[in-house]
Structures are given as structure tokens and as C-alpha cells.
C-alpha atoms as a PDB file:
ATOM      1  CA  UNK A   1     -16.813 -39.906 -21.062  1.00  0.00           C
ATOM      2  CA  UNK A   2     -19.035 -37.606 -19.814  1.00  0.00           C
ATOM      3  CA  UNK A   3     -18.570 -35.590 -16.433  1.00  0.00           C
ATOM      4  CA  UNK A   4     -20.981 -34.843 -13.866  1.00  0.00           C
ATOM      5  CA  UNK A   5     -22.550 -31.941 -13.719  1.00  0.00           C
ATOM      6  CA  UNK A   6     -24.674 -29.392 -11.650  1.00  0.00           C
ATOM      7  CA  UNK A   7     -27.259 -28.868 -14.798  1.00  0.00           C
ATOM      8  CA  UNK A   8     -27.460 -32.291 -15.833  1.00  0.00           C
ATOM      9  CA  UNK A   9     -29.417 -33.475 -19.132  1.00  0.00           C
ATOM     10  CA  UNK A  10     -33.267 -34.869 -18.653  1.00  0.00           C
ATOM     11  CA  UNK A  11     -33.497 -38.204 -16.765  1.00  0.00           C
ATOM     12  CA  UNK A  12     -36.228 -40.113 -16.336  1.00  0.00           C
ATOM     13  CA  UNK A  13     -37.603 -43.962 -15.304  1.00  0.00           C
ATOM     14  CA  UNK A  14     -37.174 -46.511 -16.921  1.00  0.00           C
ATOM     15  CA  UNK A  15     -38.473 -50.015 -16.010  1.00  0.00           C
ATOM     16  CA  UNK A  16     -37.041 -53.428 -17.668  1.00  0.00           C
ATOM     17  CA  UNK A  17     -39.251 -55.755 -19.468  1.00  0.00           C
ATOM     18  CA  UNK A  18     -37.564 -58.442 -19.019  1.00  0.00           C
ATOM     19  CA  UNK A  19     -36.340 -58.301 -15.315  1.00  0.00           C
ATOM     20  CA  UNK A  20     -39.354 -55.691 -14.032  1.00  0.00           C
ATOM     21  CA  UNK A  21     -36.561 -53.625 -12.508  1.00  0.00           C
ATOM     22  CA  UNK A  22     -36.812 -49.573 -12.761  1.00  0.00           C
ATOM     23  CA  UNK A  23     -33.706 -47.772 -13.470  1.00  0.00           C
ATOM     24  CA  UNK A  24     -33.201 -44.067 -13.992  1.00  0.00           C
ATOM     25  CA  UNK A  25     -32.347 -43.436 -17.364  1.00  0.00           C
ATOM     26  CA  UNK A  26     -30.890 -40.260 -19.351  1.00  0.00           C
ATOM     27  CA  UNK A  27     -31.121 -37.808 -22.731  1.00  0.00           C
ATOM     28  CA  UNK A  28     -27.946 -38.066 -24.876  1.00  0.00           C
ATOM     29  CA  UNK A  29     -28.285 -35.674 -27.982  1.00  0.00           C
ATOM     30  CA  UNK A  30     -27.481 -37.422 -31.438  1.00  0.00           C
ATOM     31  CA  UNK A  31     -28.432 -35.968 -34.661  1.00  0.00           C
ATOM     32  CA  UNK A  32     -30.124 -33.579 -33.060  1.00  0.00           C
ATOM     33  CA  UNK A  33     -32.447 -35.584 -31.544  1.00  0.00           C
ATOM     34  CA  UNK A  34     -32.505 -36.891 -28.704  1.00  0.00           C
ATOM     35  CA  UNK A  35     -31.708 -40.425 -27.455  1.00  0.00           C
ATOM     36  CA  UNK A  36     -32.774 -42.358 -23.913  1.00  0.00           C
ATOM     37  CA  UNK A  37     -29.963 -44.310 -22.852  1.00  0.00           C
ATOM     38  CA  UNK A  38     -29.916 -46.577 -20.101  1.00  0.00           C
ATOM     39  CA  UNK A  39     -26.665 -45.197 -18.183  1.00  0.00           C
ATOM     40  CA  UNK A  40     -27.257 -46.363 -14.341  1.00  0.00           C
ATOM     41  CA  UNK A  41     -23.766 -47.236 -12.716  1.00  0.00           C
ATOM     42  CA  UNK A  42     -25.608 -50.771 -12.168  1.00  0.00           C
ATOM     43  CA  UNK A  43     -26.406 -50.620 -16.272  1.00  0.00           C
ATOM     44  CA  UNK A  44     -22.607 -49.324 -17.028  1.00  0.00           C
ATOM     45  CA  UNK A  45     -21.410 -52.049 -15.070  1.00  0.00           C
ATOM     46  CA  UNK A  46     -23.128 -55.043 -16.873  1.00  0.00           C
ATOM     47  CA  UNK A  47     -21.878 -53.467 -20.501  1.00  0.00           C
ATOM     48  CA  UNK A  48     -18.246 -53.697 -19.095  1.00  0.00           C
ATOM     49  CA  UNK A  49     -18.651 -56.926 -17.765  1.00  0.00           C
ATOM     50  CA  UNK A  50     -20.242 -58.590 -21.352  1.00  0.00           C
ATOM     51  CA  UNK A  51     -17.119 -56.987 -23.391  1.00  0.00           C
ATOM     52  CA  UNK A  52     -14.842 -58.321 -20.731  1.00  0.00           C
ATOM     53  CA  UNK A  53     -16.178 -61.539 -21.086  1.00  0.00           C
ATOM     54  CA  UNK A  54     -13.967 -63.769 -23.605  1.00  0.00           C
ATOM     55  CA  UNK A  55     -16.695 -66.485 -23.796  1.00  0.00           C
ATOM     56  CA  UNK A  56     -19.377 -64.021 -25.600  1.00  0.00           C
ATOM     57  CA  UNK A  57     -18.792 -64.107 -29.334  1.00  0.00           C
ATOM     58  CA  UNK A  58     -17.712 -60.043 -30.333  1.00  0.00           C
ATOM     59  CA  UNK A  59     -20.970 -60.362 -32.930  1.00  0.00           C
ATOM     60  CA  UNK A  60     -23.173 -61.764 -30.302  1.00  0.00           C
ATOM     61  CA  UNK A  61     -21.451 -58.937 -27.478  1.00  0.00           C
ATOM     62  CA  UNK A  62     -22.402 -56.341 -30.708  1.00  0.00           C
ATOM     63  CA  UNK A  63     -26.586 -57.764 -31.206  1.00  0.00           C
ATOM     64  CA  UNK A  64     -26.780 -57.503 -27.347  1.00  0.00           C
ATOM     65  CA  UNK A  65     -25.409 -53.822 -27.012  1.00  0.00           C
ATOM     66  CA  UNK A  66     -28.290 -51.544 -28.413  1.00  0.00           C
ATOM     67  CA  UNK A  67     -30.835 -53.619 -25.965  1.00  0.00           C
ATOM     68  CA  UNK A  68     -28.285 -53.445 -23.256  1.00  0.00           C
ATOM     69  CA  UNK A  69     -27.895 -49.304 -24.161  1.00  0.00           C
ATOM     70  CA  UNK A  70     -31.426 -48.077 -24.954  1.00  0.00           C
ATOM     71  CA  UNK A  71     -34.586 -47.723 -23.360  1.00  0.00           C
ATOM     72  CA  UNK A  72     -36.740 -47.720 -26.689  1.00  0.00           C
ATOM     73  CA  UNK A  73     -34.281 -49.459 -29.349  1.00  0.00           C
ATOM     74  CA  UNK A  74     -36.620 -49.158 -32.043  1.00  0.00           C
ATOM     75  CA  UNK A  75     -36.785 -45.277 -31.122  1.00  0.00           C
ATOM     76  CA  UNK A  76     -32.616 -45.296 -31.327  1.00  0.00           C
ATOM     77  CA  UNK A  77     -32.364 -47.156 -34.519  1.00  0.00           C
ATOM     78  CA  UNK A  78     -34.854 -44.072 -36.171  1.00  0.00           C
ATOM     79  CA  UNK A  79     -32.636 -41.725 -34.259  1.00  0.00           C
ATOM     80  CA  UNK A  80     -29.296 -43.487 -36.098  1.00  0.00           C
ATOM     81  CA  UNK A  81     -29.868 -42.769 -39.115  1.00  0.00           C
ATOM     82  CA  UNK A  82     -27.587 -44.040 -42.006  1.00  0.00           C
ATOM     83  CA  UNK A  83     -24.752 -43.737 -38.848  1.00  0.00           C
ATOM     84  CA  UNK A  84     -26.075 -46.540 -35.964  1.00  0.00           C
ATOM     85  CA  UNK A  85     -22.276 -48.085 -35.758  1.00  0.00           C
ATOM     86  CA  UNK A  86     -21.306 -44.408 -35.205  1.00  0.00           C
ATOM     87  CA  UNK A  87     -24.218 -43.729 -32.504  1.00  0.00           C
ATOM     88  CA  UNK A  88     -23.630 -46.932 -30.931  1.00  0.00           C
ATOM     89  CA  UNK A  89     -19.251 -45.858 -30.612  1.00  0.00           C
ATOM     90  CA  UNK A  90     -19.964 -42.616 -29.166  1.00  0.00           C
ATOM     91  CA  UNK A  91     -22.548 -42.488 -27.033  1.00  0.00           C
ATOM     92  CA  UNK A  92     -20.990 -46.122 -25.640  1.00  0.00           C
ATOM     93  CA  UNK A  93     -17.981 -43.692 -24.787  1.00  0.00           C
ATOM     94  CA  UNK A  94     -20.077 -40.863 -23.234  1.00  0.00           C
ATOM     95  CA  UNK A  95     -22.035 -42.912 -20.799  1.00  0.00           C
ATOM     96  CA  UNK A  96     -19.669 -45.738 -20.225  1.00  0.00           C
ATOM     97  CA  UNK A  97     -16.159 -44.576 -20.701  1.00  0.00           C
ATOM     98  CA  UNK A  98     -16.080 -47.769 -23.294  1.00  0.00           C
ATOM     99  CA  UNK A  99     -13.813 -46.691 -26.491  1.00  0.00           C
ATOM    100  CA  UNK A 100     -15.392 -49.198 -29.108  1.00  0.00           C
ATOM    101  CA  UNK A 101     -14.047 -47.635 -32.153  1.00  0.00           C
ATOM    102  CA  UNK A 102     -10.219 -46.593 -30.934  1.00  0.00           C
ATOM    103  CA  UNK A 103     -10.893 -42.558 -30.997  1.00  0.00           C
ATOM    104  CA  UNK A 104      -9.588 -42.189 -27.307  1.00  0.00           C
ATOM    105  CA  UNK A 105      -6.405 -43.384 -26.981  1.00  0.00           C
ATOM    106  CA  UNK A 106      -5.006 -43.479 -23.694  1.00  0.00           C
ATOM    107  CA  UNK A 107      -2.507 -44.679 -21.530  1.00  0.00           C
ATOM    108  CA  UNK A 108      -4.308 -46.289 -18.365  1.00  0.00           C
ATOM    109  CA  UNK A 109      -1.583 -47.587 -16.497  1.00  0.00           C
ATOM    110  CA  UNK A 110      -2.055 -50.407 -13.786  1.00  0.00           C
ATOM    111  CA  UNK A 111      -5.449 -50.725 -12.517  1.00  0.00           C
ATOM    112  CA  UNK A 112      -6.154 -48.807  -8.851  1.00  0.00           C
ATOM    113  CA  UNK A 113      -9.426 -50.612  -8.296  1.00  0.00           C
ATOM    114  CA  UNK A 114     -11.573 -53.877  -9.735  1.00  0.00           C
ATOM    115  CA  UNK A 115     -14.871 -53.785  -9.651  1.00  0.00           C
ATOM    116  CA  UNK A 116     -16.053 -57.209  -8.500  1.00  0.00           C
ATOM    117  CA  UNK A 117     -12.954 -57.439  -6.214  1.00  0.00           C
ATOM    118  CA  UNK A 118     -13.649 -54.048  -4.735  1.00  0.00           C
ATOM    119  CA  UNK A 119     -17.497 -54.696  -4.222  1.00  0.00           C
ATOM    120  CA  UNK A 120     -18.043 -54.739  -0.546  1.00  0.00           C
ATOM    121  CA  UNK A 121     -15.329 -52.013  -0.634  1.00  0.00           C
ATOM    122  CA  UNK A 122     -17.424 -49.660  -2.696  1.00  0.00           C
ATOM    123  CA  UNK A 123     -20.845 -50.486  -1.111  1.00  0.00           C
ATOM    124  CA  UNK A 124     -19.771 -49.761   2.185  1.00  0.00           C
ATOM    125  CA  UNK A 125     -17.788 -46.993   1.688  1.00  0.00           C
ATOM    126  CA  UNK A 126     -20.658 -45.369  -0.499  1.00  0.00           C
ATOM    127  CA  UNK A 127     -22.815 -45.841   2.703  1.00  0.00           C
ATOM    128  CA  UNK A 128     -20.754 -44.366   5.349  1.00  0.00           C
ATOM    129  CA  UNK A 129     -19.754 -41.377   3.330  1.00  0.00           C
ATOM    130  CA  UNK A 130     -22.926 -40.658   1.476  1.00  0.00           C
ATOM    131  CA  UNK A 131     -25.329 -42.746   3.013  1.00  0.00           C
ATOM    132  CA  UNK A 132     -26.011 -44.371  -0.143  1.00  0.00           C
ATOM    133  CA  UNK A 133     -27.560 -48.133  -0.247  1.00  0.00           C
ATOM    134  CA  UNK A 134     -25.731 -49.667  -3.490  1.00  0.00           C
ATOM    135  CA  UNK A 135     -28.394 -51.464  -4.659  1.00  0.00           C
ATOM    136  CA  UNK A 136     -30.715 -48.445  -4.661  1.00  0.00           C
ATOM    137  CA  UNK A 137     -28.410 -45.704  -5.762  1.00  0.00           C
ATOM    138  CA  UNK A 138     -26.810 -48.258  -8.605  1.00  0.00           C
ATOM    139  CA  UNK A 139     -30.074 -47.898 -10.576  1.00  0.00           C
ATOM    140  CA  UNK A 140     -30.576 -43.896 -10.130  1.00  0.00           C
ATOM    141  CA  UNK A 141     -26.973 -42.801 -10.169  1.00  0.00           C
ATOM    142  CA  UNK A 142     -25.581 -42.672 -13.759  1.00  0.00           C
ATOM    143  CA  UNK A 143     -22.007 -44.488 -14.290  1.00  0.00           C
ATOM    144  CA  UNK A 144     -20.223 -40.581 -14.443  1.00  0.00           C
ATOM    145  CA  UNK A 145     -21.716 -39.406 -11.000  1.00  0.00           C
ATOM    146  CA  UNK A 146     -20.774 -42.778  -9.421  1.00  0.00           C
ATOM    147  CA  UNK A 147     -17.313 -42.441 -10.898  1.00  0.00           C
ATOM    148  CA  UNK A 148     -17.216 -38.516  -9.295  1.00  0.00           C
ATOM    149  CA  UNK A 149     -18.946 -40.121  -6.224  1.00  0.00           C
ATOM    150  CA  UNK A 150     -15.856 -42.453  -5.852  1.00  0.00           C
ATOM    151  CA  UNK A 151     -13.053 -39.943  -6.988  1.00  0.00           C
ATOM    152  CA  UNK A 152     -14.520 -37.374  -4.348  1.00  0.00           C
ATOM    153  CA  UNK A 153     -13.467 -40.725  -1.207  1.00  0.00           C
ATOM    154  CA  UNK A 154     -10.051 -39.704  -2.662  1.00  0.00           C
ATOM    155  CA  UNK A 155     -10.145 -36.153  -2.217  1.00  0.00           C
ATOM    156  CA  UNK A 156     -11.424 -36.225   1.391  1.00  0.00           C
ATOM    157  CA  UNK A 157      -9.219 -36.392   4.727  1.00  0.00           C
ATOM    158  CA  UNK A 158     -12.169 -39.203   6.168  1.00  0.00           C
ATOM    159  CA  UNK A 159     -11.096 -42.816   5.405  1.00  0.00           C
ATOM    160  CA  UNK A 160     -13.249 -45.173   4.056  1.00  0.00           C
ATOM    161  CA  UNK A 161     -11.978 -48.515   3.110  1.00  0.00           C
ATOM    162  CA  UNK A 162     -12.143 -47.854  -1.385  1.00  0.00           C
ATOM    163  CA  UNK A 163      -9.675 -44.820  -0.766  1.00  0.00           C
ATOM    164  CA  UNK A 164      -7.932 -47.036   1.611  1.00  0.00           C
ATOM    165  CA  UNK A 165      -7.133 -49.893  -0.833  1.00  0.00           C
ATOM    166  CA  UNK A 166      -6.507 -47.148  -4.273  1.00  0.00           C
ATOM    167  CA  UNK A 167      -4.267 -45.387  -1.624  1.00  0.00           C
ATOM    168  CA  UNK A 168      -1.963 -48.541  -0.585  1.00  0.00           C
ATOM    169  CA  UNK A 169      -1.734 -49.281  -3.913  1.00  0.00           C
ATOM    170  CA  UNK A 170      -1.197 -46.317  -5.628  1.00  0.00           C
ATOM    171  CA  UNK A 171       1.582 -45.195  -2.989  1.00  0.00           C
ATOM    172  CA  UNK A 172       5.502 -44.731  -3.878  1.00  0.00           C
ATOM    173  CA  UNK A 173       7.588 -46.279  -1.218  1.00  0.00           C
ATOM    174  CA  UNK A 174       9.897 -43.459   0.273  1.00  0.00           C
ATOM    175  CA  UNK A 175      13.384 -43.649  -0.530  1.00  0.00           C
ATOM    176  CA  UNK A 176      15.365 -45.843   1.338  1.00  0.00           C
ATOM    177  CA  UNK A 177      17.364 -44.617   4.543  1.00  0.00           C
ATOM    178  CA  UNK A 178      18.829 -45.720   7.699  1.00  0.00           C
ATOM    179  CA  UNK A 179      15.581 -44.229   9.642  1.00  0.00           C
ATOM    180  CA  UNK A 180      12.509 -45.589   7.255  1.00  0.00           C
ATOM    181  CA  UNK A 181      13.095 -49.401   7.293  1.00  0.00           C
ATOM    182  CA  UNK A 182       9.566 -49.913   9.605  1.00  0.00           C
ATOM    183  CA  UNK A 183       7.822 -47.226   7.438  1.00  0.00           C
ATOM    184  CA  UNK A 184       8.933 -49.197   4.043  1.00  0.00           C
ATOM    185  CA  UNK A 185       7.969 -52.588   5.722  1.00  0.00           C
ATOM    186  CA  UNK A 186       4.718 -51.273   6.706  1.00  0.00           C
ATOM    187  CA  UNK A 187       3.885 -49.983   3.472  1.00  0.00           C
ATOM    188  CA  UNK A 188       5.070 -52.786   1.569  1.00  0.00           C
ATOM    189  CA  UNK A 189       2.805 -55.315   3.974  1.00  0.00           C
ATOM    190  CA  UNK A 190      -0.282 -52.734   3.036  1.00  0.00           C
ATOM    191  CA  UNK A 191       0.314 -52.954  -0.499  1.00  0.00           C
ATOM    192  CA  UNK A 192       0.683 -57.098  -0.227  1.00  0.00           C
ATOM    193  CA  UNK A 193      -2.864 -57.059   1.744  1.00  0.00           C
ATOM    194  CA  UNK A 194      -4.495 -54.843  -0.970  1.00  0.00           C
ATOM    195  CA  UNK A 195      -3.074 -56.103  -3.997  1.00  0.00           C
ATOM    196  CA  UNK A 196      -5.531 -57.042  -6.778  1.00  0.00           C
ATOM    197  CA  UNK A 197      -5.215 -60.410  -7.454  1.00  0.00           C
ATOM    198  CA  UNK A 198      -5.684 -59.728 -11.518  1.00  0.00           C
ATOM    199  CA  UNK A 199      -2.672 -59.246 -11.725  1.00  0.00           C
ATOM    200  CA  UNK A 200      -3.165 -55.456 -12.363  1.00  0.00           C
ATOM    201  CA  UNK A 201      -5.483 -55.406 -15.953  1.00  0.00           C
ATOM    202  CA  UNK A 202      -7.506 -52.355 -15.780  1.00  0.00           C
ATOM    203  CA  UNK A 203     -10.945 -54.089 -16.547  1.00  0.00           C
ATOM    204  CA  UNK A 204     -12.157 -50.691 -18.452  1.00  0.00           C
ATOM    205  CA  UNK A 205      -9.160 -51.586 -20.914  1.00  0.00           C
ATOM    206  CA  UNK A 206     -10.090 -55.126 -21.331  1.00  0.00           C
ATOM    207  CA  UNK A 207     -13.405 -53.815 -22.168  1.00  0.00           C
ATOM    208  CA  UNK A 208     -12.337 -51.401 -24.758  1.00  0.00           C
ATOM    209  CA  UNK A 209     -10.306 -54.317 -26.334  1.00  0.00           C
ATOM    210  CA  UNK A 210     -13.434 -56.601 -26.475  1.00  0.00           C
ATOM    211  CA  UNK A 211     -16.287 -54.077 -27.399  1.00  0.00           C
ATOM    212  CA  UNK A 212     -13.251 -52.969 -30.771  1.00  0.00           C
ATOM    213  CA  UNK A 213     -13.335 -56.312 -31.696  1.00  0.00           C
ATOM    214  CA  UNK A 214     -17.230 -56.488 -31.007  1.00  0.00           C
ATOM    215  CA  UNK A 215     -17.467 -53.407 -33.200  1.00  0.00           C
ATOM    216  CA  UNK A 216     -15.144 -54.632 -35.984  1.00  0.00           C
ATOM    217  CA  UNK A 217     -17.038 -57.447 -36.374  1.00  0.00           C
ATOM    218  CA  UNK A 218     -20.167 -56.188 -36.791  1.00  0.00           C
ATOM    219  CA  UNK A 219     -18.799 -53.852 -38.966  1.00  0.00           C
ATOM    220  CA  UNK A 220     -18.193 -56.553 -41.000  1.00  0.00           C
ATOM    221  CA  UNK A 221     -21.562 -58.341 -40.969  1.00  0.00           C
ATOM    222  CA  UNK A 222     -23.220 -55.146 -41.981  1.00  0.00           C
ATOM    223  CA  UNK A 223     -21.394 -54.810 -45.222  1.00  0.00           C
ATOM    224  CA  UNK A 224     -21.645 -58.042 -46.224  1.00  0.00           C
ATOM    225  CA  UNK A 225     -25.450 -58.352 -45.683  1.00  0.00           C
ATOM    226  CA  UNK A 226     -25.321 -54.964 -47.807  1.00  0.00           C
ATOM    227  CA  UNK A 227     -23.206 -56.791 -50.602  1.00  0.00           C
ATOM    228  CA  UNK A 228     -25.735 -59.734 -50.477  1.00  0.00           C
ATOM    229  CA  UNK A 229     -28.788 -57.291 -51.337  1.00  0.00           C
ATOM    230  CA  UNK A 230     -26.906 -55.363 -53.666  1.00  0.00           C
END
């Protein structure tokens, strides 16, 4: 996925058809061109939630994705070339972290935060450390800067209530002695209050599972449209 960074690629706006709303949207090189994708955290956010969602069709989840990804689709079907599975896979993992074809492999462990259980979490903790309204900043901060935006709570001795929940959750109870019985009980009531109620699936890995099986399918469509007109 791709990091944030001090000289970041062109951006520019980008307002929806369909819903009239204007998003900030960025360059992504491909074939040497270059491609406008539509990589908002609010944008990012809505592609995770369709390939979590088990009652979208993986063909259906794979037509939606290019409109869902691109600001001029036409434009990034040109830019494709003979390879639009291929553009689709990796720019899907720079701007959304979303590993549609299985080249990043890794082991994600329990989930430290959810999304849509974490909401008012993130919103308010993005305004009292940054100032940042969520419904403004979701549409001009791209999905990697929100993702720094959030690691940074974690990094910082001010509390705000998203470090406090990844902390509780992510802490190690101390060993057990004669003199840490409160401290245990109090860490194991903070964990309780803060546990995710998902039962721990990391919705970025439910997403990759989805959007592989979104991808193998179309996959499969393609070549047997090709076998039909051959």
C-alpha cells in the first residue's frame, strides 16, 4: 500500500456524477501513463465495505470496481492496455491496501480496530487531535494519510479515545504476582469494555478474501467471452 509522503503525487477534484459530491482524487503511474484514481479515505472505505459484503455477487463486486476506482473509467481502460485485471490488482493494493490477486501475503493477526464499530471513535479523535471534521477531511485525505493520521494517535503521549480502545486491546496482561491482582483486574475489565464485538476478523482481510474471489471470477468471464469470439 502506499505510504504517505512529504512530495506526494498530483491530486486534484473530482466531483461524482451520480451523488454530486467532490472528492480529492490522485495520479497513480501505470504503463507509464498516468491514471486518476479516486483514493479518498471516504472512497477506500466504501471499496472495503462492497468486498466485505457476502450478499454482492464477486462478478457483480468485480463490474462495480473500475467505477468505484476511477475518475474517468473510459480514460483507465485506454491506460490498461492488454493488462486491465493487472491495473485493476495493483493499483487496488496501492491506494487501498486491498490484495485482490494474493501477491502480499501477510499475517494480520486479530483485528485492533473496526471501522464501523470504531466510527465515533475515529471522528472524534481526528477532531481533537487534528482538528479535522470527518466528513470534510474523508473526501480530501487519501486512505494512506488517514491510515498515518491514525497510526501517529498511537505514537503520541495525548489520549484520544481510537488509541485508547487499540491500546486496551492490544495490551499483554503483566505476569501474575501477589502485588498485581487490581492492575490485572483493571486491565482485564478495559479490555471487556473495548472488545470488538466481531469477534476479532480484521475487516481488511475479509476484504482481500472477497475482492480474490471477485477477481477470480472475473478472470473467468473474460476468457470465456474471449473463447466465444474466437
Amino acid at each position: 500500500m502506499r505510504r504517505p509522503s512529504l512530495t506526494p503525487p498530483p491530486s486534484r477534484d473530482h466531483t461524482d456524477e451520480v451523488s454530486g459530491r467532490t472528492e480529492t482524487v490522485t495520479a497513480y503511474d501505470w504503463n507509464g501513463g498516468r491514471v486518476w484514481l479516486r483514493d479518498s479515505a471516504r472512497r477506500a472505505l466504501l471499496v472495503i465495505e462492497l468486498f466485505a459484503d457476502e450478499s454482492v455477487r464477486p462478478e457483480q463486486k468485480a463490474l462495480w470496481l473500475p467505477h468505484m476506482m476511477f475518475a474517468d473509467p473510459p480514460a483507465a481502460r485506454d491506460a490498461a492496455g492488454d493488462d486491465p485485471q493487472g491495473m485493476v490488482a495493483a493499483l487496488a493494493w496501492e491506494a487501498y491496501g486491498i490484495d485482490i490477486a494474493g501477491d502480499h501475503p501477510q499475517d494480520t493477526g486479530g483485528a485492533a480496530f473496526d471501522w464501523a464499530q470504531d466510527a465515533a471513535r475515529i471522528r472524534a479523535s481526528l477532531m481533537s487531535a487534528y482538528g479535522l471534521d470527518w466528513d470534510e477531511a474523508s473526501r480530501r485525505l487519501s486512505f494512506c494519510d488517514l491510515i498515518g493520521l491514525l497510526a501517529s494517535l498511537m505514537e503520541t503521549a495525548e489520549s484520544s479515545p481510537f488509541a485508547e480502545a487499540v491500546s486496551a486491546r492490544l495490551a499483554k496482561p503483566p505476569k501474575p504476582t501477589k502485588w498485581n491482582k487490581d492492575e490485572r483486574e483493571a486491565l482485564e475489565a478495559r479490555k471487556r469494555h473495548f472488545a470488538l464485538k466481531t469477534g476479532g476478523t480484521d475487516p481488511v482481510e475479509a476484504a482481500n478474501t472477497e475482492a480474490a474471489d471477485s477477481f477470480a471470477a472475473a478472470l473467468a468471464a473474460a476468457k470465456m467471452k474471449a473463447a466465444r469470439n474466437g
